[in-house]
C-alpha atoms as a PDB file:
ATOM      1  CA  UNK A   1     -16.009 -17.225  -9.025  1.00  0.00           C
ATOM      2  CA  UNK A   2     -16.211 -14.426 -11.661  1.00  0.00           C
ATOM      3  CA  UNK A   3     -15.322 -10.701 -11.292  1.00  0.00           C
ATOM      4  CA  UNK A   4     -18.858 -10.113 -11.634  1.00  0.00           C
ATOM      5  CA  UNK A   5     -19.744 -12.303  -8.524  1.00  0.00           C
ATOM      6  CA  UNK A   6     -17.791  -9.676  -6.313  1.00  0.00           C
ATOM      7  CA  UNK A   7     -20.807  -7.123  -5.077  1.00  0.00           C
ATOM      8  CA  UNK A   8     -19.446  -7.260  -1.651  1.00  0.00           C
ATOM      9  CA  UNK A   9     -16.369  -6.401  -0.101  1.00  0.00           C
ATOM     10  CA  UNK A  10     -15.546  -6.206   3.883  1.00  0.00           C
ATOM     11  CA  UNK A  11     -12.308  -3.637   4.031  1.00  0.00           C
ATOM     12  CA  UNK A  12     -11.586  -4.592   7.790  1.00  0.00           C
ATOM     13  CA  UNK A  13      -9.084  -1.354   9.101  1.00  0.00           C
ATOM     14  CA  UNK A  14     -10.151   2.234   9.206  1.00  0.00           C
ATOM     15  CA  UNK A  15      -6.700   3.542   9.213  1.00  0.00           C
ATOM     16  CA  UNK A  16      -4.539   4.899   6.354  1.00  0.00           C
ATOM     17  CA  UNK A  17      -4.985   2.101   4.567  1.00  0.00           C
ATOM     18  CA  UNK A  18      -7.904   0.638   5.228  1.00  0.00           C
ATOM     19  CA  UNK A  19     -10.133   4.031   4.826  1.00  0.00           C
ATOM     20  CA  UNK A  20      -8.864   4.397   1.346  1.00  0.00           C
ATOM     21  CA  UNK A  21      -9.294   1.108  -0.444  1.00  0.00           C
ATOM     22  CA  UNK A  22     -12.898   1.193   0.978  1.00  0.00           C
ATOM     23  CA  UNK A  23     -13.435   4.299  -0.636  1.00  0.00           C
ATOM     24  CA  UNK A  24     -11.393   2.944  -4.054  1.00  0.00           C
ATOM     25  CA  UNK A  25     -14.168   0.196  -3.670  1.00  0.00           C
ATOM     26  CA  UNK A  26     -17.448   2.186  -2.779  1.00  0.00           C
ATOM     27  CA  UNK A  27     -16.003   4.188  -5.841  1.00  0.00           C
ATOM     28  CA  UNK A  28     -16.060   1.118  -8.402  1.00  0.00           C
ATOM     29  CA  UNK A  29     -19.388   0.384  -7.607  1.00  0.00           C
ATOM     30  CA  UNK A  30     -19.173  -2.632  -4.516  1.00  0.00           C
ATOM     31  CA  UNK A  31     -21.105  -2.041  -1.672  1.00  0.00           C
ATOM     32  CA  UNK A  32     -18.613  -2.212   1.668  1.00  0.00           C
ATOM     33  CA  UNK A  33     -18.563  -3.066   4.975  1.00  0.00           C
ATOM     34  CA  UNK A  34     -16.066  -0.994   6.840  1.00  0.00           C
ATOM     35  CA  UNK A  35     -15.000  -2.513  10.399  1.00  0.00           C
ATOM     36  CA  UNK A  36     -13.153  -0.832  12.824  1.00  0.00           C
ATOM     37  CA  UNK A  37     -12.642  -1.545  16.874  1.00  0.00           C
ATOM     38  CA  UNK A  38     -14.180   1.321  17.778  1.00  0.00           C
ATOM     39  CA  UNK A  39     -16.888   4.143  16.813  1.00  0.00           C
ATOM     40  CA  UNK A  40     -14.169   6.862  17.430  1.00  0.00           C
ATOM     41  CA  UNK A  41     -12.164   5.079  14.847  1.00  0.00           C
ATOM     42  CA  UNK A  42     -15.380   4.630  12.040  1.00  0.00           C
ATOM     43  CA  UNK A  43     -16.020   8.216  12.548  1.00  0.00           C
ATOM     44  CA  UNK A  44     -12.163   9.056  11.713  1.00  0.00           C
ATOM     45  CA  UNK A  45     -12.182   6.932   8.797  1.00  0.00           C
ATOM     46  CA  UNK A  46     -15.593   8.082   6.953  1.00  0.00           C
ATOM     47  CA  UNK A  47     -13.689  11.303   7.763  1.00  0.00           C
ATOM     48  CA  UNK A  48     -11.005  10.227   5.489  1.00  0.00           C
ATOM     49  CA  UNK A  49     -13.010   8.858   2.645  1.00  0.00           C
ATOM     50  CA  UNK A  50     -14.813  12.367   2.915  1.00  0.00           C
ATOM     51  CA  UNK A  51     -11.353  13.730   2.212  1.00  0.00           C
ATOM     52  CA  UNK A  52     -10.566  11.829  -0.149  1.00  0.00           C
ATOM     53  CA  UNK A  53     -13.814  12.165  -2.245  1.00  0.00           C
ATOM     54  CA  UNK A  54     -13.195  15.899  -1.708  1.00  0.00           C
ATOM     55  CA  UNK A  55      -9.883  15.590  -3.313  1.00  0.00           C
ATOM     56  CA  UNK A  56     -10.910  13.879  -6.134  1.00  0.00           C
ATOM     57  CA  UNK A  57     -13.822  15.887  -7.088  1.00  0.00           C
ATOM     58  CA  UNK A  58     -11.989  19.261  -6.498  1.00  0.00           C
ATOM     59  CA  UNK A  59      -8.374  17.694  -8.724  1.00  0.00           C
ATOM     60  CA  UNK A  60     -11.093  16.466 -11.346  1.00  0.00           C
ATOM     61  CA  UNK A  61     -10.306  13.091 -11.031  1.00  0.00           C
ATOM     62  CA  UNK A  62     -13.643  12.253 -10.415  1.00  0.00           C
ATOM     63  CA  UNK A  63     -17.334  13.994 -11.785  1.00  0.00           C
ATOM     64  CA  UNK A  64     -19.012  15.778  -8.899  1.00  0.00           C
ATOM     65  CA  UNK A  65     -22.368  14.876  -7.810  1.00  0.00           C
ATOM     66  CA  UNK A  66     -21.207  10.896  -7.002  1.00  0.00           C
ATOM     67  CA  UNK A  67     -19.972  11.885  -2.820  1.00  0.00           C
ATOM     68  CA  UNK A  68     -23.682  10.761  -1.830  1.00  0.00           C
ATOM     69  CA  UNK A  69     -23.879   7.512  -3.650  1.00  0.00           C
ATOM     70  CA  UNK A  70     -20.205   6.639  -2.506  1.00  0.00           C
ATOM     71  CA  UNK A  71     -21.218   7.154   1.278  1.00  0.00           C
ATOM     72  CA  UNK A  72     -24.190   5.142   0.789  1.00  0.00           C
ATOM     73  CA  UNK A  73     -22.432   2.031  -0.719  1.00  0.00           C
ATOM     74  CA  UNK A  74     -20.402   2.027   3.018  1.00  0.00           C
ATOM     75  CA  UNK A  75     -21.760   0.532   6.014  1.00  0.00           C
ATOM     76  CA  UNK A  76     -20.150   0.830   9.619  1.00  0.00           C
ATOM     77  CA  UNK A  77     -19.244  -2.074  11.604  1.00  0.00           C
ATOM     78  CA  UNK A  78     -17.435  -2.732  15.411  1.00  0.00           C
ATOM     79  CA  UNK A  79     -17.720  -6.440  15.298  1.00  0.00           C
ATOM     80  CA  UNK A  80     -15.285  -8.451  12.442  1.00  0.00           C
ATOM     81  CA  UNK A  81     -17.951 -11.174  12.305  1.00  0.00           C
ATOM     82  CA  UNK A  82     -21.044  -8.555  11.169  1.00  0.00           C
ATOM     83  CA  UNK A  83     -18.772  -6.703   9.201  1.00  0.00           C
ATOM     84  CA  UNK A  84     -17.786 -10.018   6.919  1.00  0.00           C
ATOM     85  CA  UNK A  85     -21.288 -12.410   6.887  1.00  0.00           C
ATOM     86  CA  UNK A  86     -21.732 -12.848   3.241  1.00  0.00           C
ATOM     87  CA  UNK A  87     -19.233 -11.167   2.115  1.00  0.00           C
ATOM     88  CA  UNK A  88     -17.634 -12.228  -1.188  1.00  0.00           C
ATOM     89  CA  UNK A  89     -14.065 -10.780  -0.474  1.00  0.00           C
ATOM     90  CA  UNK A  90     -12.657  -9.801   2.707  1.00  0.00           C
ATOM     91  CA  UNK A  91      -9.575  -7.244   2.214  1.00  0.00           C
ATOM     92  CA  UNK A  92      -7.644  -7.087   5.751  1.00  0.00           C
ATOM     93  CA  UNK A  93      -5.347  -3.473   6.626  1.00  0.00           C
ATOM     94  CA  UNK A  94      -5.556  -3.231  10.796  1.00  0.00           C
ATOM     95  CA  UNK A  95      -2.394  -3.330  12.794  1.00  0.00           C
ATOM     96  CA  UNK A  96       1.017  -4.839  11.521  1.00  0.00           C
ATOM     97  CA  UNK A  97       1.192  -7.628  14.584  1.00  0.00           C
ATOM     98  CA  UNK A  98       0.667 -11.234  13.766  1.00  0.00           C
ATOM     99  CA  UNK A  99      -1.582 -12.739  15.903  1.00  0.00           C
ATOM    100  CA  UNK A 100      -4.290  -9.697  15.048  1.00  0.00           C
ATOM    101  CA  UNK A 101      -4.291 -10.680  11.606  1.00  0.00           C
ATOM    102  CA  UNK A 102      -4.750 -14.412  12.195  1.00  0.00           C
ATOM    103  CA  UNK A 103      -7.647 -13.991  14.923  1.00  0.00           C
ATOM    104  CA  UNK A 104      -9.424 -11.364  11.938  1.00  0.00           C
ATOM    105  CA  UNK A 105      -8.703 -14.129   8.947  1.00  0.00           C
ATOM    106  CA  UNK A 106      -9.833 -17.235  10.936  1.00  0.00           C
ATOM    107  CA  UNK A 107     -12.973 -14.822  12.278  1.00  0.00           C
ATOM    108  CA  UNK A 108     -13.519 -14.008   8.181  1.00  0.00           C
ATOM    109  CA  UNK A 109     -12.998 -17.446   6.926  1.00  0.00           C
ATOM    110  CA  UNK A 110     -15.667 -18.752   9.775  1.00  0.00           C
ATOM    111  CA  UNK A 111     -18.338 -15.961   9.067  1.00  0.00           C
ATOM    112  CA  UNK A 112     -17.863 -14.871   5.246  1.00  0.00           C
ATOM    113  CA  UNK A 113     -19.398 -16.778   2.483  1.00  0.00           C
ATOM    114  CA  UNK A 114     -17.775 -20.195   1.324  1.00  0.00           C
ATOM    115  CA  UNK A 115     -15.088 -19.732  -1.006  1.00  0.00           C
ATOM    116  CA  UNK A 116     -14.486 -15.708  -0.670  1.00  0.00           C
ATOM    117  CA  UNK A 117     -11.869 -14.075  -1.557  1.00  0.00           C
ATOM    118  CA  UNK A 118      -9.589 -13.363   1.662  1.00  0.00           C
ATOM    119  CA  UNK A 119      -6.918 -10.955   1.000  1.00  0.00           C
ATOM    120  CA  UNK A 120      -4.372  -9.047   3.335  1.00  0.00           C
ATOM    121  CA  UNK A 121      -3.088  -5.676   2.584  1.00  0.00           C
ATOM    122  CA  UNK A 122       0.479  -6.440   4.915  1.00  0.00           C
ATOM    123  CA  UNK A 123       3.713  -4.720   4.048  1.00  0.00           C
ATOM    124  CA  UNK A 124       5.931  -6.857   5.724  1.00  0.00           C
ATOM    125  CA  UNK A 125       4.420  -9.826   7.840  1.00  0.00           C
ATOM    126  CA  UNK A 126       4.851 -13.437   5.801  1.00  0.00           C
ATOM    127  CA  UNK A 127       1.806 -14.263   4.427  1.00  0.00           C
ATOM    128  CA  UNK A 128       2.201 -17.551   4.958  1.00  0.00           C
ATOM    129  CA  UNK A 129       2.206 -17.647   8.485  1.00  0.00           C
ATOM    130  CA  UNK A 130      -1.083 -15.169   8.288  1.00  0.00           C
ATOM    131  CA  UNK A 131      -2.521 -18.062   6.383  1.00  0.00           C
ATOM    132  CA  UNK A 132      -1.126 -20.875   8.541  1.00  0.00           C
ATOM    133  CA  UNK A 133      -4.572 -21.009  10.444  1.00  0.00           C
ATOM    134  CA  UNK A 134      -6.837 -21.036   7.979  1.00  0.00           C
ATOM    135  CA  UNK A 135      -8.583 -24.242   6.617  1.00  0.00           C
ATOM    136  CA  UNK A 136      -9.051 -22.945   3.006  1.00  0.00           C
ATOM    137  CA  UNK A 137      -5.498 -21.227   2.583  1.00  0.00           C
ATOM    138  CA  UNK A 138      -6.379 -21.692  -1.333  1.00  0.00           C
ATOM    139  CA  UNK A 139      -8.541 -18.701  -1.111  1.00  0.00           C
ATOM    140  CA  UNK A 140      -5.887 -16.066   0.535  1.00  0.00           C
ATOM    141  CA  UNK A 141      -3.451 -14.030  -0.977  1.00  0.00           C
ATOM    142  CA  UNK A 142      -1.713 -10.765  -0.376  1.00  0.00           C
ATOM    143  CA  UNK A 143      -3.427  -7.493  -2.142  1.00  0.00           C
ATOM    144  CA  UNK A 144      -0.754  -4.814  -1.166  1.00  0.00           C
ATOM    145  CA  UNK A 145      -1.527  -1.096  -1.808  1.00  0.00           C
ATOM    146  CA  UNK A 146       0.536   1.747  -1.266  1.00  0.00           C
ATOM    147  CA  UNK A 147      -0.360   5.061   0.717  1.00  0.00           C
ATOM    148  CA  UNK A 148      -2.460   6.687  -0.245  1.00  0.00           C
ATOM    149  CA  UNK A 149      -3.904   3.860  -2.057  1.00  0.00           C
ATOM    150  CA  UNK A 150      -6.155   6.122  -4.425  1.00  0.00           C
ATOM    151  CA  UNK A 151      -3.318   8.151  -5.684  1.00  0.00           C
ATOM    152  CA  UNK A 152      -0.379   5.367  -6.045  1.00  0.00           C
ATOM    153  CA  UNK A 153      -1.651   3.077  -8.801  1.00  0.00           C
ATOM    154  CA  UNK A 154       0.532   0.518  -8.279  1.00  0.00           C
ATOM    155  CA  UNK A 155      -0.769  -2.670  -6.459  1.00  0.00           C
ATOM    156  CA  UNK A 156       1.312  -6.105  -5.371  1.00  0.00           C
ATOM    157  CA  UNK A 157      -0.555  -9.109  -5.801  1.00  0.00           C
ATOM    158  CA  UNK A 158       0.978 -12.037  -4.000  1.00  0.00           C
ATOM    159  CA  UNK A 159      -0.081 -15.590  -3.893  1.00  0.00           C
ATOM    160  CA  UNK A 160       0.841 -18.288  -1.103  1.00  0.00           C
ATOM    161  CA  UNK A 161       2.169 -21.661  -1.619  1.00  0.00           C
ATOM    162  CA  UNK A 162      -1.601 -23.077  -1.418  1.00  0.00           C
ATOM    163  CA  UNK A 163      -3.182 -19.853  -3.290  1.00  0.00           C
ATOM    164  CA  UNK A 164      -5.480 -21.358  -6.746  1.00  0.00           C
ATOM    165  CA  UNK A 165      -4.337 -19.388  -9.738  1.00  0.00           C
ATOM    166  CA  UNK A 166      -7.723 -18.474  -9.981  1.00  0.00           C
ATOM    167  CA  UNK A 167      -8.006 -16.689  -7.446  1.00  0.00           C
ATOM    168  CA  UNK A 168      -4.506 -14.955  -7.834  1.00  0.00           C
ATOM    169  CA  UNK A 169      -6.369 -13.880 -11.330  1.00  0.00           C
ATOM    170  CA  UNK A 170      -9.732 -12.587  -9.534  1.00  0.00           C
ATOM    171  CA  UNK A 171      -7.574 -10.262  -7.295  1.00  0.00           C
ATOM    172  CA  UNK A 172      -5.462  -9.250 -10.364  1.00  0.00           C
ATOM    173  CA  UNK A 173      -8.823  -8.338 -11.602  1.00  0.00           C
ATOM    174  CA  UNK A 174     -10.107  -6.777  -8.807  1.00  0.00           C
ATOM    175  CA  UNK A 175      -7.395  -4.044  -8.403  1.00  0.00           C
ATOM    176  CA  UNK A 176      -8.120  -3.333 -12.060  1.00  0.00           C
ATOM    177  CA  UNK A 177     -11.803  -2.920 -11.275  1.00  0.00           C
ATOM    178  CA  UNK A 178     -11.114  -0.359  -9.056  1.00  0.00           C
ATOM    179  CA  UNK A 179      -8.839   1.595 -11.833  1.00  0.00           C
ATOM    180  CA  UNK A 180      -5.596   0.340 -10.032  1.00  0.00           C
ATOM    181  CA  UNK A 181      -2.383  -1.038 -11.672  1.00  0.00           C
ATOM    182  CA  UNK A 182      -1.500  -4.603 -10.653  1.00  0.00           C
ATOM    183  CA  UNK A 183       1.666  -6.142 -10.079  1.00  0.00           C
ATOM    184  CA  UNK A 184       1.587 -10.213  -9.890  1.00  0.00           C
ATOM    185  CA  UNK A 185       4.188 -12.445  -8.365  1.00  0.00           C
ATOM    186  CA  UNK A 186       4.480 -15.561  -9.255  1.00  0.00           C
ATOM    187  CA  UNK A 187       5.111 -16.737  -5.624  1.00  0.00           C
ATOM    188  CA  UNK A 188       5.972 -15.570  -1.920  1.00  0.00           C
ATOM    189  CA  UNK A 189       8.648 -13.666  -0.562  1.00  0.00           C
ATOM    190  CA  UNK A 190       9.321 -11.256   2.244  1.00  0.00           C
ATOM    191  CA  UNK A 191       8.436  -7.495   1.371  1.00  0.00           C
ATOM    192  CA  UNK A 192       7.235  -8.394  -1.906  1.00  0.00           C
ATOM    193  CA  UNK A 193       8.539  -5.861  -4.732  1.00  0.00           C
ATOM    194  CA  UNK A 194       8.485  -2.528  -4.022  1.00  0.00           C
ATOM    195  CA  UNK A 195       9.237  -2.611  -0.335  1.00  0.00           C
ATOM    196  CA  UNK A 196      12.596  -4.872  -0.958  1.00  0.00           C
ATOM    197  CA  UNK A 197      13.766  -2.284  -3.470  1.00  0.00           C
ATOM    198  CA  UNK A 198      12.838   0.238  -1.003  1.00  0.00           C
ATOM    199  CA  UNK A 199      14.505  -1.482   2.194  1.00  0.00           C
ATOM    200  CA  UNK A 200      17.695  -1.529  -0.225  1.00  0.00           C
ATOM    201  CA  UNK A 201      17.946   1.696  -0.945  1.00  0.00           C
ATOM    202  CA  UNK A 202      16.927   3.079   2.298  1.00  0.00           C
ATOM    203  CA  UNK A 203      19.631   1.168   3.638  1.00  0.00           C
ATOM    204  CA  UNK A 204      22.312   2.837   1.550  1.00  0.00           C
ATOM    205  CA  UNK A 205      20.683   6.402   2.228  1.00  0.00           C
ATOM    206  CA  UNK A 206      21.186   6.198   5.869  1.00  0.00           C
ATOM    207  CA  UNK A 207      24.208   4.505   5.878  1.00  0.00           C
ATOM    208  CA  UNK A 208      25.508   7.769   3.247  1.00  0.00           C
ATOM    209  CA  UNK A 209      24.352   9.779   6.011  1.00  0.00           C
ATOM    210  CA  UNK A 210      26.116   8.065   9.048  1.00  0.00           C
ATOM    211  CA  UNK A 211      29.205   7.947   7.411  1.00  0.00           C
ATOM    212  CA  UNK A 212      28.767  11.529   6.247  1.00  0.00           C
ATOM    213  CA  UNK A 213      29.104  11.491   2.817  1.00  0.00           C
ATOM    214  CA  UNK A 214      26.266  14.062   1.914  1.00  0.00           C
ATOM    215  CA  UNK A 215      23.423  15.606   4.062  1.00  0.00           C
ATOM    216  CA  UNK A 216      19.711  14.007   3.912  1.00  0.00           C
ATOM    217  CA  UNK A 217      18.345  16.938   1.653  1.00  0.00           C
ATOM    218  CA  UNK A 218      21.305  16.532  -0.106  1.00  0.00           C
ATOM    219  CA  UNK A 219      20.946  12.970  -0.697  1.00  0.00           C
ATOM    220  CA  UNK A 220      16.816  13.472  -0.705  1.00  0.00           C
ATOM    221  CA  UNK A 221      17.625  15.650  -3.717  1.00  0.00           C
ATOM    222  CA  UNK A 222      19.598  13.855  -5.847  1.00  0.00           C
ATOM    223  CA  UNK A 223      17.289  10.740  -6.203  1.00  0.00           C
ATOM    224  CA  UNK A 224      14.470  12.744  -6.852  1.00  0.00           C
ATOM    225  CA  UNK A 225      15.940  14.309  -9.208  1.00  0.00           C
ATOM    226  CA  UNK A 226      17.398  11.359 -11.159  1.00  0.00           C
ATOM    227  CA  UNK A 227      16.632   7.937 -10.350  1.00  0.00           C
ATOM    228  CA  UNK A 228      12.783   9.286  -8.924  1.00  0.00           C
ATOM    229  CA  UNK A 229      12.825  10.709 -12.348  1.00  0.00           C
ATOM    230  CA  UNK A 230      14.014   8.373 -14.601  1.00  0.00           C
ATOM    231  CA  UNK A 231      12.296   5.232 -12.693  1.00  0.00           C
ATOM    232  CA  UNK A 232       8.759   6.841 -12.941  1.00  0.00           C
ATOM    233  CA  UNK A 233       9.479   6.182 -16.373  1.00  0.00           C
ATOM    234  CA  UNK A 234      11.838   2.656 -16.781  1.00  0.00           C
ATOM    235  CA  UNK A 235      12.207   0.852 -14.062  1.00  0.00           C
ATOM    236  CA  UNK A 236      15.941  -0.593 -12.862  1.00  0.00           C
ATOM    237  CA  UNK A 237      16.178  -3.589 -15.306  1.00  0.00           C
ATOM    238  CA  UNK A 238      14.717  -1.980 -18.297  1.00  0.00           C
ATOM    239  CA  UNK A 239      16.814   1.050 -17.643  1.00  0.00           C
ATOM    240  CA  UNK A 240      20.259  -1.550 -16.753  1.00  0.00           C
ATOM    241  CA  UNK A 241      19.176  -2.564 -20.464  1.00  0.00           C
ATOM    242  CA  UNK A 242      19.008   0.909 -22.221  1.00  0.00           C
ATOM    243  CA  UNK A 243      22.422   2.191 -20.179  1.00  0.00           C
ATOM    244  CA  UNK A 244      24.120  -1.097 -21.309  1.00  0.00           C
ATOM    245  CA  UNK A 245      24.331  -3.995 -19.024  1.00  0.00           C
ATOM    246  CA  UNK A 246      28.978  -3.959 -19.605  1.00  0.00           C
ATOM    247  CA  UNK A 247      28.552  -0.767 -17.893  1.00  0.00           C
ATOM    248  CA  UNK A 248      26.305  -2.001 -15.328  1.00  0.00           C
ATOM    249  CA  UNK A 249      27.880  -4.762 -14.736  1.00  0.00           C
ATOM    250  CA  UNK A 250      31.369  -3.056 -14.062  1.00  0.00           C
ATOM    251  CA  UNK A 251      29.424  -0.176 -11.659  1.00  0.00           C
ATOM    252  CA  UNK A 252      28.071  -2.937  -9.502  1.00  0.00           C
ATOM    253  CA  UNK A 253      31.317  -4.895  -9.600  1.00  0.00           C
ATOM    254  CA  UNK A 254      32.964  -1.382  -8.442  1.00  0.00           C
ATOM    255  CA  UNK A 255      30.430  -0.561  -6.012  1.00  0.00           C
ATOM    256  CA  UNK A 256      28.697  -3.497  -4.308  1.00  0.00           C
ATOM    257  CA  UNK A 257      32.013  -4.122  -1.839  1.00  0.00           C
ATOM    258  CA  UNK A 258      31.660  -0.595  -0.227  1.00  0.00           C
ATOM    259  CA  UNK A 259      27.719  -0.999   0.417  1.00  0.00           C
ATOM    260  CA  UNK A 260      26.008  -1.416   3.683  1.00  0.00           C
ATOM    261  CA  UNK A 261      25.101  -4.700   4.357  1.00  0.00           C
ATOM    262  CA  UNK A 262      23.463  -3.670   7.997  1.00  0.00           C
ATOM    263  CA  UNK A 263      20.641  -6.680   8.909  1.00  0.00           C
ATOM    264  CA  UNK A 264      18.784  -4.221  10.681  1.00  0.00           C
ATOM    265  CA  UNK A 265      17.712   0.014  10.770  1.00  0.00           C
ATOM    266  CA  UNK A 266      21.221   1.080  11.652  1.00  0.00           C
ATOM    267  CA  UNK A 267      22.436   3.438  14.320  1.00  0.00           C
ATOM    268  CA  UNK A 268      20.643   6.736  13.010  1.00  0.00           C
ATOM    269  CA  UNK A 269      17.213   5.221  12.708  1.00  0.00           C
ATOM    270  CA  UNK A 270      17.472   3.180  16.002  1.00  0.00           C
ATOM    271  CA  UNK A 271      17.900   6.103  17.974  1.00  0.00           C
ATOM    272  CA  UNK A 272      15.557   8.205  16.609  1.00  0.00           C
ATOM    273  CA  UNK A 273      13.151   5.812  17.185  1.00  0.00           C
ATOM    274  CA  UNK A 274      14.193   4.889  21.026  1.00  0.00           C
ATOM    275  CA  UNK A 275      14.003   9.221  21.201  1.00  0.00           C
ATOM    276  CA  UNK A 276      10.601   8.865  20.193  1.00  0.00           C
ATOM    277  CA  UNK A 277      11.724  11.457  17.423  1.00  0.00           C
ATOM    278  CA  UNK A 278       9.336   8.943  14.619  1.00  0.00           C
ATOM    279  CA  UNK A 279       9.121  11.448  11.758  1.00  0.00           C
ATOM    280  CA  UNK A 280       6.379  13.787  10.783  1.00  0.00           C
ATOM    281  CA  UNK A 281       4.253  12.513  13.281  1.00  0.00           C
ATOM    282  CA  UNK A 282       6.081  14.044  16.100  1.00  0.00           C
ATOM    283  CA  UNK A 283       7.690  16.956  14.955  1.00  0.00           C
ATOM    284  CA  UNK A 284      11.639  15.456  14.419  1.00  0.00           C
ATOM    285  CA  UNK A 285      12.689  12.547  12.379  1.00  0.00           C
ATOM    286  CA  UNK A 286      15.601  12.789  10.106  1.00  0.00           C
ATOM    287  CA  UNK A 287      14.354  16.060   9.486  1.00  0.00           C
ATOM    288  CA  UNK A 288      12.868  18.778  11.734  1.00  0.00           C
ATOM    289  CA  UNK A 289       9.420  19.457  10.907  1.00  0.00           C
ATOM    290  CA  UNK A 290       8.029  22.729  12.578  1.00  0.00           C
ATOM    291  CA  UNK A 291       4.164  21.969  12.851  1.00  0.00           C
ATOM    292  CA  UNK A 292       3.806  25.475  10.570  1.00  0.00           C
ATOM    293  CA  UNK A 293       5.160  22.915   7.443  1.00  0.00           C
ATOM    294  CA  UNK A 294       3.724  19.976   7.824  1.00  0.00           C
ATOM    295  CA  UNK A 295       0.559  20.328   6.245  1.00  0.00           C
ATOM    296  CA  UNK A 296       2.136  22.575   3.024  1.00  0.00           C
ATOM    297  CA  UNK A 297       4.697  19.736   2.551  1.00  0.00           C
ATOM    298  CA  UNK A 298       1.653  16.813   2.316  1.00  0.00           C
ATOM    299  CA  UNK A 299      -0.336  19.136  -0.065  1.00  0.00           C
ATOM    300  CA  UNK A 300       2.585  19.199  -2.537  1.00  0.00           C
ATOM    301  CA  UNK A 301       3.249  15.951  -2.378  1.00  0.00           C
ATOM    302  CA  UNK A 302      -0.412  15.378  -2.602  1.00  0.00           C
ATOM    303  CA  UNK A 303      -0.776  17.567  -5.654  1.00  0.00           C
ATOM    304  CA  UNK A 304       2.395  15.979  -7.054  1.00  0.00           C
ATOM    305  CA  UNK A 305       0.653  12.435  -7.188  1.00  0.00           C
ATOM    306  CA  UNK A 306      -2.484  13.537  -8.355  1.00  0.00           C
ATOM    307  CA  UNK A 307      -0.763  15.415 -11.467  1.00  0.00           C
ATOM    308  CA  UNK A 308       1.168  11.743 -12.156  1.00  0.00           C
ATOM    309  CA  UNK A 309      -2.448  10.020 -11.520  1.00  0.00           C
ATOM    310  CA  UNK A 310      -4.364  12.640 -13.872  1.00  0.00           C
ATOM    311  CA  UNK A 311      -1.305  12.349 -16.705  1.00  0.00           C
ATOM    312  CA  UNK A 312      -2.091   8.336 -16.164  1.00  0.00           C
ATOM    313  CA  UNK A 313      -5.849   8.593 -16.307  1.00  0.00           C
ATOM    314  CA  UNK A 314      -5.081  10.687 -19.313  1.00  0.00           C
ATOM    315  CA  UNK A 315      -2.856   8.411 -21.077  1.00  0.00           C
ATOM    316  CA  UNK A 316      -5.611   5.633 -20.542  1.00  0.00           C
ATOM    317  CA  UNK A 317      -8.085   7.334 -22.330  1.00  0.00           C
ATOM    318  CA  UNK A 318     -10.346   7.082 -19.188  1.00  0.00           C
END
């Protein structure tokens, strides 16, 4: 299969996810079937992708006058095996659980076309065992976008064991067809890239904060304004390399003793979570969040990513 034998793409999830890789896709040009369980949840979703188009138009990252011909290119479906007949690539987001995933992939590899493109969009479930059902493993891989998916360029693309390098290529290809950034490992393993990194050092923020050493906005602070800095421009190794690796080497020798080296959330974040206190969504996570600063908090963070997405659209000449 060539990139150019992609027309049709089933984005099974309405959710964060899944609304906005279907509207990266309508976008590029691919006409999409968009499943979700229930109407309530379609009707949420094309809400979404209406947000999203809305964002885009008004930040200028995209010339009004397309919104109509993006809707179009999307078509509603409640039932998996509608939603993927024919398709030539199936691109999975619904719920994190197991057994969900493996019911949707062996419904998409019995009802989409032979030899399509089946790709999952998990952040931390093995691929392999989403796979383990499937009679044509050779055709799945992981595709892992990051929220919001049209405003972080930056997509994992992770083969299995069984994966054919061609088809680790055609999703490489894909992301770039939608005007996304892929990342490609060269095999398997759990959390990928970007969420390992992130598990690390989320790790050694909470533990900071149990043992307290410095306050979360204190903390929250001082990566984002030097490491969140300096990475968004050289990533760890690269930047190990241009600090001097003698240095490095001695820091980590210094430092890696007195880390955390919890196996699980820690004390902080497992009772916040068995409080039901789970963040923004319900008013008190770490933080407080007042309902009054919710929404102002997104929109700069919002507007934050879509000045780093212009400056990259920019530097790409597109």
């Amino acid at each position: 299969m060539q990139i150019q034998e992609i027309r049709t793409v089933a984005c099974l999830g309405t959710g964060t996810m899944g609304h906005g890789i279907a509207f990266l896709a309508a976008k590029a040009g691919y006409d999409v079937r968009f499943f979700g369980r229930t109407k309530e949840s379609i009707e949420k979703g094309m809400a979404d992708i209406d947000r999203a188009i809305a964002l885009y138009e008004n930040s200028g990252l995209m010339p009004t006058g397309r919104a109509d011909a993006i809707r179009q290119r999307i078509q509603p479906f409640t039932s998996v095996e509608k939603a993927v007949a024919g398709a030539d690539m199936v691109m999975e987001s619904v719920i994190e659980d197991l057994a969900v995933k493996q019911y949707v992939f062996a419904e998409a590899e019995r009802h989409s076309r032979e030899g399509a493109i089946l790709a999952t969009d998990t952040s931390s479930l093995s691929l392999s065992a989403i796979a383990s059902g499937l009679k044509h493993p050779e055709y799945f891989l992981g595709i892992h976008f990051f929220t919001p998916p049209y405003l972080m360029p930056v997509v994992e693309v992770c083969p299995i064991r069984q994966t054919l390098p061609t088809v680790r290529e055609m999703g490489a290809e894909w992301v770039r067809s939608l005007g996304n950034e892929p990342v490609v490992m060269e095999k398997e393993v759990p959390g990928m890239i970007i969420n390992r990194i992130q598990a690390a050092c989320l790790r050694e923020a909470l533990h900071m904060l149990e043992q307290g050493w410095a306050s979360a906005g204190t903390i929250d602070r001082a990566i984002a304004m030097s490491l969140g800095r300096r990475y968004a421009v050289t990533g760890p190794l690269e930047s190990a390399d241009m600090g001097g690796l003698d240095i490095l080497s001695s820091m980590l020798t210094q430092l890696a003793p007195t880390l955390s080296d919890r196996i699980d959330g820690g004390p902080l974040m497992e009772a916040a979570v068995k409080a039901g206190n789970l963040g923004m969504k319900t008013g008190k996570g770490i933080y407080d969040w007042p309902e009054e600063t919710i929404e102002a908090r997104r929109s700069a963070r919002e507007q934050s990513l879509v000045a780093f997405l212009k400056a990259d659209v920019a530097k790409k000449g597109r």
